[in-house]
C-alpha atoms as a PDB file:
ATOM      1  CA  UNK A   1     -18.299  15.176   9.951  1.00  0.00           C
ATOM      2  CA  UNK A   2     -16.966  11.523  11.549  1.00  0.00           C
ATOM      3  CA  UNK A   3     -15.987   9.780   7.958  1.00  0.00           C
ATOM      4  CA  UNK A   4     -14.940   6.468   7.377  1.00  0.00           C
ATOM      5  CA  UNK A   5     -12.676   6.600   3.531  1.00  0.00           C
ATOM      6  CA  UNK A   6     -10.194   4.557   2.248  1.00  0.00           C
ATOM      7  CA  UNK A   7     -10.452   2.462   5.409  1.00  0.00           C
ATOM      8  CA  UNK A   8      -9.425   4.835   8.049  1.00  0.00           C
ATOM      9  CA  UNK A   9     -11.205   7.304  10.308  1.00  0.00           C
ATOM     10  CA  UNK A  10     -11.127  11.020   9.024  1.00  0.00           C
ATOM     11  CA  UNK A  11     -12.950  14.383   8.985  1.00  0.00           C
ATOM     12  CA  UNK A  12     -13.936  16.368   6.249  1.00  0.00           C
ATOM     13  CA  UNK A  13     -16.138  19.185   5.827  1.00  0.00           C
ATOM     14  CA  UNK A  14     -18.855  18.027   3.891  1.00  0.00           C
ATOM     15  CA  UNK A  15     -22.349  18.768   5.536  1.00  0.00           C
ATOM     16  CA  UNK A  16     -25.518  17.728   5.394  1.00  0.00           C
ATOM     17  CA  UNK A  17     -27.904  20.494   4.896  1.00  0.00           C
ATOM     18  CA  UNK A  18     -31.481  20.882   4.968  1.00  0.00           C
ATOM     19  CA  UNK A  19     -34.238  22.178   3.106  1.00  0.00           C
ATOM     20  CA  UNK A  20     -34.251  25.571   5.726  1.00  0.00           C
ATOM     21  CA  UNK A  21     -30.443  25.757   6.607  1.00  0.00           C
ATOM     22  CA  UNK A  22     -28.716  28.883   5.039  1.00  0.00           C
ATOM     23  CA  UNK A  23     -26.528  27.796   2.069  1.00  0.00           C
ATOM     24  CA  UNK A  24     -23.311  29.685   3.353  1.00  0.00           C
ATOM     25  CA  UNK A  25     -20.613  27.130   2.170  1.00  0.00           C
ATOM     26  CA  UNK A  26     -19.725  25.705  -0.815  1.00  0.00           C
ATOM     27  CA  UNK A  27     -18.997  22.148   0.699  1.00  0.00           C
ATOM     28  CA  UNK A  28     -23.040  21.499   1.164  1.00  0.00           C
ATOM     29  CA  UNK A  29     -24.698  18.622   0.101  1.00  0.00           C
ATOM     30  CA  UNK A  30     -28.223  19.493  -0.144  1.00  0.00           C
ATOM     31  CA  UNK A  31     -31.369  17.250  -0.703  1.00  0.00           C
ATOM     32  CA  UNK A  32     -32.230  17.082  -4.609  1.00  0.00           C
ATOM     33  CA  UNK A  33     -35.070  19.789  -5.162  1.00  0.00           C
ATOM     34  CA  UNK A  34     -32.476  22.239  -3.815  1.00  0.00           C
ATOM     35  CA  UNK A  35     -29.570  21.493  -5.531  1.00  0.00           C
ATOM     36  CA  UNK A  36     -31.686  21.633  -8.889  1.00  0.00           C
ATOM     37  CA  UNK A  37     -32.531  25.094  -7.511  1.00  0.00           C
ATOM     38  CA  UNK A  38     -28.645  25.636  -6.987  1.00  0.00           C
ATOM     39  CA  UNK A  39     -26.768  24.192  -9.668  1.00  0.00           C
ATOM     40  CA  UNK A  40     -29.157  25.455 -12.793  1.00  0.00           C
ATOM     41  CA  UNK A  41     -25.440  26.251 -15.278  1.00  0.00           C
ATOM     42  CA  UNK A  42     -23.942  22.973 -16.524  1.00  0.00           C
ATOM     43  CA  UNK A  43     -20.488  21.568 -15.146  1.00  0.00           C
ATOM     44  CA  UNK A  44     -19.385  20.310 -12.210  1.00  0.00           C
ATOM     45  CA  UNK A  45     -21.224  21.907  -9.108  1.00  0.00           C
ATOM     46  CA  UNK A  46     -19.632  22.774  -5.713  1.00  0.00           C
ATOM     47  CA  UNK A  47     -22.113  21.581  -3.582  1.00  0.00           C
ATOM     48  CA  UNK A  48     -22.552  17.720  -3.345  1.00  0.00           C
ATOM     49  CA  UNK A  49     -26.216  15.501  -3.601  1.00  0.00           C
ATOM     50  CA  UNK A  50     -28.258  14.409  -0.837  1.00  0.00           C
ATOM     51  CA  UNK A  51     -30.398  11.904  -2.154  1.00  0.00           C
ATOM     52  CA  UNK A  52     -33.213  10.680  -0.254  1.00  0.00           C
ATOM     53  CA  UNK A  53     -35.145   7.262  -0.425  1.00  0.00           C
ATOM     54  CA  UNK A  54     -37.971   9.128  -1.728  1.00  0.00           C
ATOM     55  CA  UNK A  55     -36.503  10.549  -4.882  1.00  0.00           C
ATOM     56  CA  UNK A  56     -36.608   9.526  -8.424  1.00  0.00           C
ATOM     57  CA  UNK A  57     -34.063   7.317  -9.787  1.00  0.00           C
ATOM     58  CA  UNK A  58     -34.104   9.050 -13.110  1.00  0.00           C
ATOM     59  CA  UNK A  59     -33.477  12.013 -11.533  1.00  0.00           C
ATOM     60  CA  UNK A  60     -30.386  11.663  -9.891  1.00  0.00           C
ATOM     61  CA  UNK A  61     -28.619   9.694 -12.770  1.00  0.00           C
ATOM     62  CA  UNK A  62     -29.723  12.980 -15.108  1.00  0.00           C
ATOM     63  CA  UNK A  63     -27.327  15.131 -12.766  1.00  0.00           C
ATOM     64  CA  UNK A  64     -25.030  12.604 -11.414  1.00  0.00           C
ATOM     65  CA  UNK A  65     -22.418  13.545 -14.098  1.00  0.00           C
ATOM     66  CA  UNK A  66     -22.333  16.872 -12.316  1.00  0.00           C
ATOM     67  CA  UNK A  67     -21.366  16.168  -8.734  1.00  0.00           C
ATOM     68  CA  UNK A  68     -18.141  15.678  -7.175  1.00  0.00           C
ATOM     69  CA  UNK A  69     -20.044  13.944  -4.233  1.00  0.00           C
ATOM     70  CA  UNK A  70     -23.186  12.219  -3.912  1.00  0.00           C
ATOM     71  CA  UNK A  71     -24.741  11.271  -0.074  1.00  0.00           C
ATOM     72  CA  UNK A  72     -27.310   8.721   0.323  1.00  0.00           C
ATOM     73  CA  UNK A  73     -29.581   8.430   2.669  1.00  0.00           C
ATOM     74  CA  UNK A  74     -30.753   5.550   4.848  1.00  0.00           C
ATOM     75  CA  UNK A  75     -33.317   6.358   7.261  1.00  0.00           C
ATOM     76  CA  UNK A  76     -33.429   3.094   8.742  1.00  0.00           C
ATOM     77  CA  UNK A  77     -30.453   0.249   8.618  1.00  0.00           C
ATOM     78  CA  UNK A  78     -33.126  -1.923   6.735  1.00  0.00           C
ATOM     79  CA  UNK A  79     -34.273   0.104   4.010  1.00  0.00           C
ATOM     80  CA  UNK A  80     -32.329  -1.160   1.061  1.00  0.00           C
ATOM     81  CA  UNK A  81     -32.705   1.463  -1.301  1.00  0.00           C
ATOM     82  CA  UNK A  82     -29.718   3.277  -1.346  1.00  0.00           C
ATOM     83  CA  UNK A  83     -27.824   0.033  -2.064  1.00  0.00           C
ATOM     84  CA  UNK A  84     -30.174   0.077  -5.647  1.00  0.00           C
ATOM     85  CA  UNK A  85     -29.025   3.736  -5.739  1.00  0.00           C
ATOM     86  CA  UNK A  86     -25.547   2.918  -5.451  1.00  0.00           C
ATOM     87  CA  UNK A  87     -25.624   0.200  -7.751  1.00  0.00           C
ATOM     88  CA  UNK A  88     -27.122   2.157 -10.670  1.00  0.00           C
ATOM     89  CA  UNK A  89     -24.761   5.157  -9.643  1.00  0.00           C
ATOM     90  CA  UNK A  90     -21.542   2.919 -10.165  1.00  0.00           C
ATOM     91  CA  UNK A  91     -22.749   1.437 -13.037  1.00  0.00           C
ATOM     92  CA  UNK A  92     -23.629   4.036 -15.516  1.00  0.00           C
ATOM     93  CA  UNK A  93     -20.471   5.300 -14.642  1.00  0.00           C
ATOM     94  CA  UNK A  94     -20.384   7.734 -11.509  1.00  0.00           C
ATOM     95  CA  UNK A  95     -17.006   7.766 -10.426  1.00  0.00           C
ATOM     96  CA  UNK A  96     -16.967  10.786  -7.610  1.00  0.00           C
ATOM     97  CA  UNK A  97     -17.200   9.944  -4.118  1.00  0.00           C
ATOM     98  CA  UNK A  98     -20.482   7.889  -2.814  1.00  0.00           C
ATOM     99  CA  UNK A  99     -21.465   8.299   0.480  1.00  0.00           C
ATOM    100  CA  UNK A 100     -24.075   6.145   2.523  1.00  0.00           C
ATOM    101  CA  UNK A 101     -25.207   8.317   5.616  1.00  0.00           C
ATOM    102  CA  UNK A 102     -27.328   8.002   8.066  1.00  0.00           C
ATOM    103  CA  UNK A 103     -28.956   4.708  10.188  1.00  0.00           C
ATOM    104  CA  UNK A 104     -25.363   3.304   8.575  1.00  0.00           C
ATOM    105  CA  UNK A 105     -24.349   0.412  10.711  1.00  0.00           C
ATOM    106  CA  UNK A 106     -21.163  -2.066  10.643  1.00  0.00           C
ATOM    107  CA  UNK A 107     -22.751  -5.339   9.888  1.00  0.00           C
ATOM    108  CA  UNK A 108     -23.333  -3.569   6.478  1.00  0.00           C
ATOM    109  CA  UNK A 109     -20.111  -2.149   5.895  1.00  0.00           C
ATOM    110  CA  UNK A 110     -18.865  -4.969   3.820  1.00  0.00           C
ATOM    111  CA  UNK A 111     -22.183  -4.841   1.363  1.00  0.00           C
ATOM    112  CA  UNK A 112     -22.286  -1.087   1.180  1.00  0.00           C
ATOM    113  CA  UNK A 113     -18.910  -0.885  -0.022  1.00  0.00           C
ATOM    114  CA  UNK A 114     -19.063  -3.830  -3.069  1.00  0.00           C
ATOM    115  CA  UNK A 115     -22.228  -1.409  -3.710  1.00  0.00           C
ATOM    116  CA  UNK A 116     -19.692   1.439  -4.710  1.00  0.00           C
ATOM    117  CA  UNK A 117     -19.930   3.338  -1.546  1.00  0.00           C
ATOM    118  CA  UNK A 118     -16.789   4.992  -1.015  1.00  0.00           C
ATOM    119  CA  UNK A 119     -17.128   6.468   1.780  1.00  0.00           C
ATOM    120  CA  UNK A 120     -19.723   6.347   5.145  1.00  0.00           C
ATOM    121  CA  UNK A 121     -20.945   8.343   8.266  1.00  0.00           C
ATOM    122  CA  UNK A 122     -21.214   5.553  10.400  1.00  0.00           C
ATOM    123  CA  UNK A 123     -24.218   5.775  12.631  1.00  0.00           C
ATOM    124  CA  UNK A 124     -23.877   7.996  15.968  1.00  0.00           C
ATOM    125  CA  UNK A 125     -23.667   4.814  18.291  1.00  0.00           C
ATOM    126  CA  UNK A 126     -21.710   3.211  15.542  1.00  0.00           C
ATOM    127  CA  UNK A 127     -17.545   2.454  16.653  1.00  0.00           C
ATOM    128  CA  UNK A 128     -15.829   3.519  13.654  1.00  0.00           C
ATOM    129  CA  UNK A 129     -13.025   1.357  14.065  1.00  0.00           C
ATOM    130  CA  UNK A 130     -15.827  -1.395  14.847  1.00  0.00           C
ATOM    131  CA  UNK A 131     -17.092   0.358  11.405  1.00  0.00           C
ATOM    132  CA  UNK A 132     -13.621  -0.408   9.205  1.00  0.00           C
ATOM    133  CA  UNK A 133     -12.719  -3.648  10.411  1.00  0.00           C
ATOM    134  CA  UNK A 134     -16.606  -4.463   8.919  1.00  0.00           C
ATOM    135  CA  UNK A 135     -15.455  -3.346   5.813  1.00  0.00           C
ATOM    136  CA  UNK A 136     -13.206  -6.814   5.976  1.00  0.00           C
ATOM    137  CA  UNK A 137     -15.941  -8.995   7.232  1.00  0.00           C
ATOM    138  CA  UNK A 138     -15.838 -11.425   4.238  1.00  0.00           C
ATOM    139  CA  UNK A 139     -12.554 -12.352   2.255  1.00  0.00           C
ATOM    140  CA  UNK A 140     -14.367 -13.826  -0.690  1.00  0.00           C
ATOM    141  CA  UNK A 141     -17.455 -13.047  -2.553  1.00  0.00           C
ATOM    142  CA  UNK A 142     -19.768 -15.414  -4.845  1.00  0.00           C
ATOM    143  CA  UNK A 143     -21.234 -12.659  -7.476  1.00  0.00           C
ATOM    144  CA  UNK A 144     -20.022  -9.725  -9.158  1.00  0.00           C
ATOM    145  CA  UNK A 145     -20.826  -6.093  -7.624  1.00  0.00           C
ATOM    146  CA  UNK A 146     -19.388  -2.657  -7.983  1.00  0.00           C
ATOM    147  CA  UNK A 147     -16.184  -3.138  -6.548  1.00  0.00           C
ATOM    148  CA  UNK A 148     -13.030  -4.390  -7.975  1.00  0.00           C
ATOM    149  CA  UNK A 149     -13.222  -7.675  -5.637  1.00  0.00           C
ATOM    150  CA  UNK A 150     -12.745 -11.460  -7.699  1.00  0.00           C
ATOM    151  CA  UNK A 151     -15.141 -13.658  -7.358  1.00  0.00           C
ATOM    152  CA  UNK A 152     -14.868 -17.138  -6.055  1.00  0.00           C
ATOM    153  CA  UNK A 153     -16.359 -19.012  -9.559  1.00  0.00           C
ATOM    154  CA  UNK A 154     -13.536 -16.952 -11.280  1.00  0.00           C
ATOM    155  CA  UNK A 155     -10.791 -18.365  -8.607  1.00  0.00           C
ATOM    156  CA  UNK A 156     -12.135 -21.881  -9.580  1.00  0.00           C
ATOM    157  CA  UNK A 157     -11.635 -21.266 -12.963  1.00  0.00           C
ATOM    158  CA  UNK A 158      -8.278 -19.735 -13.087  1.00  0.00           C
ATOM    159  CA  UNK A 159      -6.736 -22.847 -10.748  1.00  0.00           C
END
């Protein structure tokens, strides 16, 4: 799949696969009901978590502890619920790699990332380099989010 992590363009072999697809490889992300269905034994499971818009909050943070990767889904650039996802994600401590795929476009790659998205599959008509250099859009920020970025009240304050 066309990645964007750590600010460059790269490949990886992470897939997205459906409800029907055969589950033939161990670097699958599948949509929640199935990876239940697939990871039943506790530890870390091989096969990352597609969550959808649809599915329960309380859900995914019950297994989040057990995937190296976790995919969300945006079916539309203006359906903000993976950014909540995200956000709860980051802050109850998921530390693996969070993806944001689908209508993913650049003038969001600045908000997904201070989300704690980690890494995105831009949109299909999406530029990726267009993509990255959105991750930069804005050198300051005025509230706190997931990422590690100061905030402009605490600039004031240290001057």
């Amino acid at each position: 799949m066309r990645t964007v992590k750590d600010g460059r363009e790269c490949h990886d072999d992470w897939r997205l696969l459906a409800d029907d697809d055969p589950l033939v490889e161990a670097s699958a992300v599948l949509p929640l009901a199935r990876w239940l269905a697939a990871s039943p034994a506790p530890g870390m499971s091989p096969y990352g978590l597609w969550v959808r818009p649809e599915d329960e909050l309380a859900a995914v943070l019950g297994v989040a502890a057990r995937c190296v990767m976790i995919a969300i889904e945006f079916p539309t650039f203006n359906d903000g619920r993976g950014y909540s996802f995200a956000r709860q994600l980051r802050a109850t401590g998921f530390a693996g790699d969070l993806r944001a795929v689908g209508d993913v476009l650049r003038d969001q790659a600045f908000y997904l990332a201070r989300c704690g998205f980690s890494s995105f599959e831009p949109a299909a008509h999406t530029d990726s380099s267009s993509f990255i250099a959105g991750l930069e859009d804005f050198s300051l920020a005025y509230q706190g989010a997931a990422d590690a970025r100061t905030i402009i009240q605490r600039l004031r304050h240290a001057r």
